[in-house]
N, C-alpha and C. Protein backbone atom coordinates (compact mmCIF):
# COMPACT_ATOMS: atom_id res chain seq x y z
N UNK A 1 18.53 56.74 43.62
CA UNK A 1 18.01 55.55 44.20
C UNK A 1 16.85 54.97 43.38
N UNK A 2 16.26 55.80 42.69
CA UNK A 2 15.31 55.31 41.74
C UNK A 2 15.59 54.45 40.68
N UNK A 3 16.76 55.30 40.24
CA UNK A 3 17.55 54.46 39.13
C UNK A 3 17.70 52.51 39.66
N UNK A 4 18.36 52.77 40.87
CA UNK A 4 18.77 51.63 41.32
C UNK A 4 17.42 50.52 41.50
N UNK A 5 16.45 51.28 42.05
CA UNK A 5 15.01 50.70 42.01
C UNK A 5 14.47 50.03 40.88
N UNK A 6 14.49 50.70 40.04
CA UNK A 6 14.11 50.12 38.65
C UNK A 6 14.65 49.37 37.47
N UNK A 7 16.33 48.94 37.89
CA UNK A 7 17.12 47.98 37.53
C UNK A 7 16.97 46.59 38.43
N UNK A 8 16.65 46.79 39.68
CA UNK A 8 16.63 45.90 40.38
C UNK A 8 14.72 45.21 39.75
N UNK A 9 14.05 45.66 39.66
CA UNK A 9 12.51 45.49 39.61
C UNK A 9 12.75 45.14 37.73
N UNK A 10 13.09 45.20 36.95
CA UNK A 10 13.79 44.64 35.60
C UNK A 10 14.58 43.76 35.71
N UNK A 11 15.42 43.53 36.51
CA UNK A 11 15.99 42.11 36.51
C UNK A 11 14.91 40.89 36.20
N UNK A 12 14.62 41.07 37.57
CA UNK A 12 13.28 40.18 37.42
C UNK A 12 12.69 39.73 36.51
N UNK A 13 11.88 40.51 36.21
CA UNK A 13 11.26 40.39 34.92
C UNK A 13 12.15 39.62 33.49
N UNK A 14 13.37 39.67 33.32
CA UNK A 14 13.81 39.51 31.74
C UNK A 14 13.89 37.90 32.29
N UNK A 15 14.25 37.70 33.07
CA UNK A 15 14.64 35.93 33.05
C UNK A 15 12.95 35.61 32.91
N UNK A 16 12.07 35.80 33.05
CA UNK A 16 10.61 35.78 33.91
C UNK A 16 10.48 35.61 32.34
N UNK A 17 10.95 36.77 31.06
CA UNK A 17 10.21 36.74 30.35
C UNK A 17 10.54 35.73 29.44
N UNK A 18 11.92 35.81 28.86
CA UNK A 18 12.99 34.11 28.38
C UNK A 18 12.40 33.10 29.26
N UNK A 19 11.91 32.98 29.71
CA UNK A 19 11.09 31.06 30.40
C UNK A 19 9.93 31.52 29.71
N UNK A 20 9.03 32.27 29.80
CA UNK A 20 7.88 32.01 28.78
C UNK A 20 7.65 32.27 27.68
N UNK A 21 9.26 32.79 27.02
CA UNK A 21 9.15 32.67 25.40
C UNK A 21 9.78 31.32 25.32
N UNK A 22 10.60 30.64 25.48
CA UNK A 22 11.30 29.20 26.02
C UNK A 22 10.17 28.46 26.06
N UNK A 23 9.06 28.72 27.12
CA UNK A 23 8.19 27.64 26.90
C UNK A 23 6.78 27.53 25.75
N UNK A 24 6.44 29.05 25.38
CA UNK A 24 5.75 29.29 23.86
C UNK A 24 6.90 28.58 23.22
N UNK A 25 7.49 28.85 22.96
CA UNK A 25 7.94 27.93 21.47
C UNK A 25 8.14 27.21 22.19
N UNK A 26 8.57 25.91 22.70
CA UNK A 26 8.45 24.36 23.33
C UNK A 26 7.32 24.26 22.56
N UNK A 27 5.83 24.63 23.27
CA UNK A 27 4.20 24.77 23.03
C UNK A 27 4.55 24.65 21.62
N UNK A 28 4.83 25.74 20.97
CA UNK A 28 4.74 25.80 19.16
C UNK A 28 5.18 24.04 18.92
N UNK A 29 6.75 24.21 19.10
CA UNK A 29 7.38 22.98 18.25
C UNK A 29 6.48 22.07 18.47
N UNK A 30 5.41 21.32 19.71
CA UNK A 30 5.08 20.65 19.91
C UNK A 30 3.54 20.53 19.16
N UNK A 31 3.23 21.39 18.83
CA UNK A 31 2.17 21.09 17.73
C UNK A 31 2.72 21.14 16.69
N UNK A 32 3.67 21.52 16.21
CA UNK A 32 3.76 21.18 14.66
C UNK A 32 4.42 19.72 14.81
N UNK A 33 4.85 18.98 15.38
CA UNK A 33 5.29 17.55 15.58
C UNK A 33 4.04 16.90 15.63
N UNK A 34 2.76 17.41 16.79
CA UNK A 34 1.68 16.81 16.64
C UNK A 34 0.99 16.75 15.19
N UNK A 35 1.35 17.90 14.82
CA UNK A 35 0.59 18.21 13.25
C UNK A 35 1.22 17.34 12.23
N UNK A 36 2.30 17.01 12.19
CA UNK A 36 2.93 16.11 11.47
C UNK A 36 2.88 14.69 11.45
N UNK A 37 2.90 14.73 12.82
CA UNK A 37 2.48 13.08 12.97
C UNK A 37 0.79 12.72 12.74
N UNK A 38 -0.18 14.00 12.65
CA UNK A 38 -1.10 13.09 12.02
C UNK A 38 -1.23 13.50 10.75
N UNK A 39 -0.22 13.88 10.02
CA UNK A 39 -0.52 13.87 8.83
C UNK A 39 -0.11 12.89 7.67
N UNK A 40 1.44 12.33 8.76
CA UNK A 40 2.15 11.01 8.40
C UNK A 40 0.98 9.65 8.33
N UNK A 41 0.21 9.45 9.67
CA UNK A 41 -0.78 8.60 9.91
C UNK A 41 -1.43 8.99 8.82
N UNK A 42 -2.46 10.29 8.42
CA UNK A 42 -3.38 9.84 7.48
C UNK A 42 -2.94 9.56 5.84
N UNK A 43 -1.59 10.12 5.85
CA UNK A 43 -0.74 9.45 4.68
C UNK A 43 -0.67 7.88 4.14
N UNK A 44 -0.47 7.35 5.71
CA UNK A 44 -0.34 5.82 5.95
C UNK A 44 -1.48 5.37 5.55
N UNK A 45 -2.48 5.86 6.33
CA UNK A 45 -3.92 5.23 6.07
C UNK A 45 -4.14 4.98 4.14
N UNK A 46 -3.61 6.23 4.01
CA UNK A 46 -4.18 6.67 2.50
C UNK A 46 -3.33 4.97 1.13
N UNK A 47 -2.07 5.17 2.31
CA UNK A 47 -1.24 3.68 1.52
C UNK A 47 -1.62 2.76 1.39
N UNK A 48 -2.03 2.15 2.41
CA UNK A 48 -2.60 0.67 2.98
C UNK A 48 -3.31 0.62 2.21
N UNK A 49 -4.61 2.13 2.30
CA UNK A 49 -6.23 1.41 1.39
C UNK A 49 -5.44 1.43 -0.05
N UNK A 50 -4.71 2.01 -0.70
CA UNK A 50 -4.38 1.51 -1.61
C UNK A 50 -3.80 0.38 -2.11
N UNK A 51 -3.15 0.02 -1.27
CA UNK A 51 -2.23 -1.17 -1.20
C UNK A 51 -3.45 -2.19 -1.32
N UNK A 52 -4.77 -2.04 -0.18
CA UNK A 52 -5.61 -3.21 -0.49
C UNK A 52 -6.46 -3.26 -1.54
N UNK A 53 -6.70 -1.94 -2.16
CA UNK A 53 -7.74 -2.32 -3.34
C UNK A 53 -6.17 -3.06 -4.48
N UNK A 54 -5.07 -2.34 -4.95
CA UNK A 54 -4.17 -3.17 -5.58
C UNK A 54 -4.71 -5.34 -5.48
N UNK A 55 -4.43 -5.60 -3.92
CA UNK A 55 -4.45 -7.05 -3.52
C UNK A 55 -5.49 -7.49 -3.86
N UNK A 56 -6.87 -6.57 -4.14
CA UNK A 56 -8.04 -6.90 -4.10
C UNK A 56 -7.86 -7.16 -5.70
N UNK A 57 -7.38 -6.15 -6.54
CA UNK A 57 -7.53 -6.21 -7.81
C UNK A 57 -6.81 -7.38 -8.71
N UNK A 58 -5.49 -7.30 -7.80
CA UNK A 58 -4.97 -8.30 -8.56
C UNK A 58 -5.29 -10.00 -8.23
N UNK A 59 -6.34 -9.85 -7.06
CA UNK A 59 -6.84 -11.84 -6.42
C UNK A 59 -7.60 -11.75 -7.57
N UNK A 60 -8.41 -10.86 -8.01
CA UNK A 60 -9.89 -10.90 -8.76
C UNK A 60 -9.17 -11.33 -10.38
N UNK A 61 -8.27 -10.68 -10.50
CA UNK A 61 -7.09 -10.74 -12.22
C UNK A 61 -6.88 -12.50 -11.61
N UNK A 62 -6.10 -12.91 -10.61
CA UNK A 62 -5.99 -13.94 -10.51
C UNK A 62 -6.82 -15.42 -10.83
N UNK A 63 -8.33 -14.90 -10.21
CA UNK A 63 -9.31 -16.04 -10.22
C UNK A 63 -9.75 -16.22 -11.73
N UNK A 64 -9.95 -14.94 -12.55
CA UNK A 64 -9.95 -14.96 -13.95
C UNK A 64 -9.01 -15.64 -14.94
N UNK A 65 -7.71 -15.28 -14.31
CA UNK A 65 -6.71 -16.05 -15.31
C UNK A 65 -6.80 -17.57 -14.75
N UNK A 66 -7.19 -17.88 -13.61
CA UNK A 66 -7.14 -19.76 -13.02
C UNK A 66 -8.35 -20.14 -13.95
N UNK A 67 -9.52 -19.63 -14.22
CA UNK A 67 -10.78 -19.73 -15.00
C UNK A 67 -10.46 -19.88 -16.05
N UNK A 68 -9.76 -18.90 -16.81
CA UNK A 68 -9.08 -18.79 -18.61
C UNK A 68 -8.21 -20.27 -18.73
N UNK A 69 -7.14 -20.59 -17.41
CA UNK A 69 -6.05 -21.58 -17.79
C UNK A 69 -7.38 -23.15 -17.54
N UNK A 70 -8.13 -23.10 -16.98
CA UNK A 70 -8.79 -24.28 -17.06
C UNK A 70 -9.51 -24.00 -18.08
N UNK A 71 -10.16 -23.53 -18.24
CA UNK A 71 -11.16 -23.47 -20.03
C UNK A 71 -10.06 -23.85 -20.82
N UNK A 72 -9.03 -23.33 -21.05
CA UNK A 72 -7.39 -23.67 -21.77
C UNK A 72 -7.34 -25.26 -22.03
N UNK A 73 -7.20 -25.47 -20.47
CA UNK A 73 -6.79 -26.93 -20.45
C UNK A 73 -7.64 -28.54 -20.64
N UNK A 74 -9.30 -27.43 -20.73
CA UNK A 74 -10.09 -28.65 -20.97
C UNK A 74 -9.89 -29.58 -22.30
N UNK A 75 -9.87 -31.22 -22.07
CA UNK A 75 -9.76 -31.64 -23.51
C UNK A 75 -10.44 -32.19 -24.41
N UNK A 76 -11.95 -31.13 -23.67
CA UNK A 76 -12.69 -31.18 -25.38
C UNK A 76 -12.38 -30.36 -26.06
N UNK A 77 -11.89 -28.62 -25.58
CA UNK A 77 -11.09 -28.00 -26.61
C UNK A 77 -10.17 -28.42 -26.90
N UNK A 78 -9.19 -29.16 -26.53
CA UNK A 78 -8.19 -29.92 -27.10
C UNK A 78 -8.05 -30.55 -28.21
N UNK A 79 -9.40 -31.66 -27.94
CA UNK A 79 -9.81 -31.94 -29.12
C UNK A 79 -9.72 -31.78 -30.25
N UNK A 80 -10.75 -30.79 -29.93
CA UNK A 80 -11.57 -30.30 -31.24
C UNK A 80 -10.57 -29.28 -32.27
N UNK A 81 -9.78 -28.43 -31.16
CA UNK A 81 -8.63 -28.22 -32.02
C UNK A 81 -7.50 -28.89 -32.70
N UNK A 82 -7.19 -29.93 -31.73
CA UNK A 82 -6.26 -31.36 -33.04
C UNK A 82 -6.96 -31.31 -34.20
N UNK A 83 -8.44 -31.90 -33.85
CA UNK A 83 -9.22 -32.36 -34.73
C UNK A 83 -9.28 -31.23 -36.26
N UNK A 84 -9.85 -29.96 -35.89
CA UNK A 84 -10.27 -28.73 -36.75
C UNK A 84 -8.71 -28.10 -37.34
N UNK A 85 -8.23 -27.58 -36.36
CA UNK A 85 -7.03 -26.92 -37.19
C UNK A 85 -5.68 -27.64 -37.67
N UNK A 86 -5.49 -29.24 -36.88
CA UNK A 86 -4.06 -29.87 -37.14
C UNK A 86 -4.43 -31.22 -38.00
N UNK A 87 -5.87 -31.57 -37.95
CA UNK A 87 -6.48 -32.35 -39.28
C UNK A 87 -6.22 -33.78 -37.89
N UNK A 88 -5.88 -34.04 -36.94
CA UNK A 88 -5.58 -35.44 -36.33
C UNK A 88 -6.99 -35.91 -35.97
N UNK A 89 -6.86 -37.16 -35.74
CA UNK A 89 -7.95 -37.76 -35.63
C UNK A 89 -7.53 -38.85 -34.74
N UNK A 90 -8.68 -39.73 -33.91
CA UNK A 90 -8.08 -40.11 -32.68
C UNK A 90 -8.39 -41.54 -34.14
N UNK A 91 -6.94 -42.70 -33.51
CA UNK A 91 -7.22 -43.70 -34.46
C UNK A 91 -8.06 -44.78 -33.76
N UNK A 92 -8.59 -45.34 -35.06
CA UNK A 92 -9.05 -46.70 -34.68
C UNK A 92 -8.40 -47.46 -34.14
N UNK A 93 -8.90 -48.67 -34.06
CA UNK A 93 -8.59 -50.37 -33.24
C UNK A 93 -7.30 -50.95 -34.37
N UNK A 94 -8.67 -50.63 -36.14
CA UNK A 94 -7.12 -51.39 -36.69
C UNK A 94 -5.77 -50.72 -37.14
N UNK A 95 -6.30 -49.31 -36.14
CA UNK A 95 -4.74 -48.34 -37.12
C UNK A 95 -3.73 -48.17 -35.53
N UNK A 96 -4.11 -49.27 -34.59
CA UNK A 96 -3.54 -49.22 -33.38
C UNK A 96 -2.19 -50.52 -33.77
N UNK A 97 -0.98 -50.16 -33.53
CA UNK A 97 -0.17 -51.39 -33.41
C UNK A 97 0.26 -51.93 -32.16
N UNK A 98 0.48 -52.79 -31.34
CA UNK A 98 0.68 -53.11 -30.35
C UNK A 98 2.60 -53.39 -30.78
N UNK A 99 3.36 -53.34 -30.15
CA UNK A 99 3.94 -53.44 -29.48
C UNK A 99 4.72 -54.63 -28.46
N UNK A 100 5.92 -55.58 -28.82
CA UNK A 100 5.87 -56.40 -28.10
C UNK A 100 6.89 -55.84 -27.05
């Protein structure tokens, strides 16, 4: 009868103990999902700020090259380069022909 006693008093227990290894690991998986997801986020974070110094770097490349293409396009350098390296010269009144 003892025997029978102590199969019956073990039953118990094994389902008792499968639900709280069942729910430890639930617990586990659920921090390493938590752990992952903030590691995805500070990944993200880590993108963006890169992404904005990139936008930052390349407005700043931008305002420089709009600066370079107007110095470019001014036409006193224009000028002065007809003038210095292609020998032209703006003409006079009597080297103007009109045109009917």
């Amino acid at each position: 009868m003892t025997a029978k006693a102590n199969r019956k008093l073990k039953s118990p227990q094994r389902p008792m103990t499968v639900t709280w290894a069942v729910i430890i690991c639930l617990l586990v998986m659920e921090l390493f999902f938590y752990a992952w997801c903030r590691v995805q986020c500070i990944n993200t974070g880590y993108q963006i700020d890169a992404q904005r110094q990139r936008h930052k770097r390349l407005t700043s490349l931008e305002n420089e090259l709009k600066v370079e293409l107007t110095r470019l396009k001014a036409p006193e350098r224009i000028r002065q380069l007809a003038e210095n390296q292609l020998g032209l010269i703006v003409p006079g009144p009597d080297k103007t022909v009109v045109l009917p």
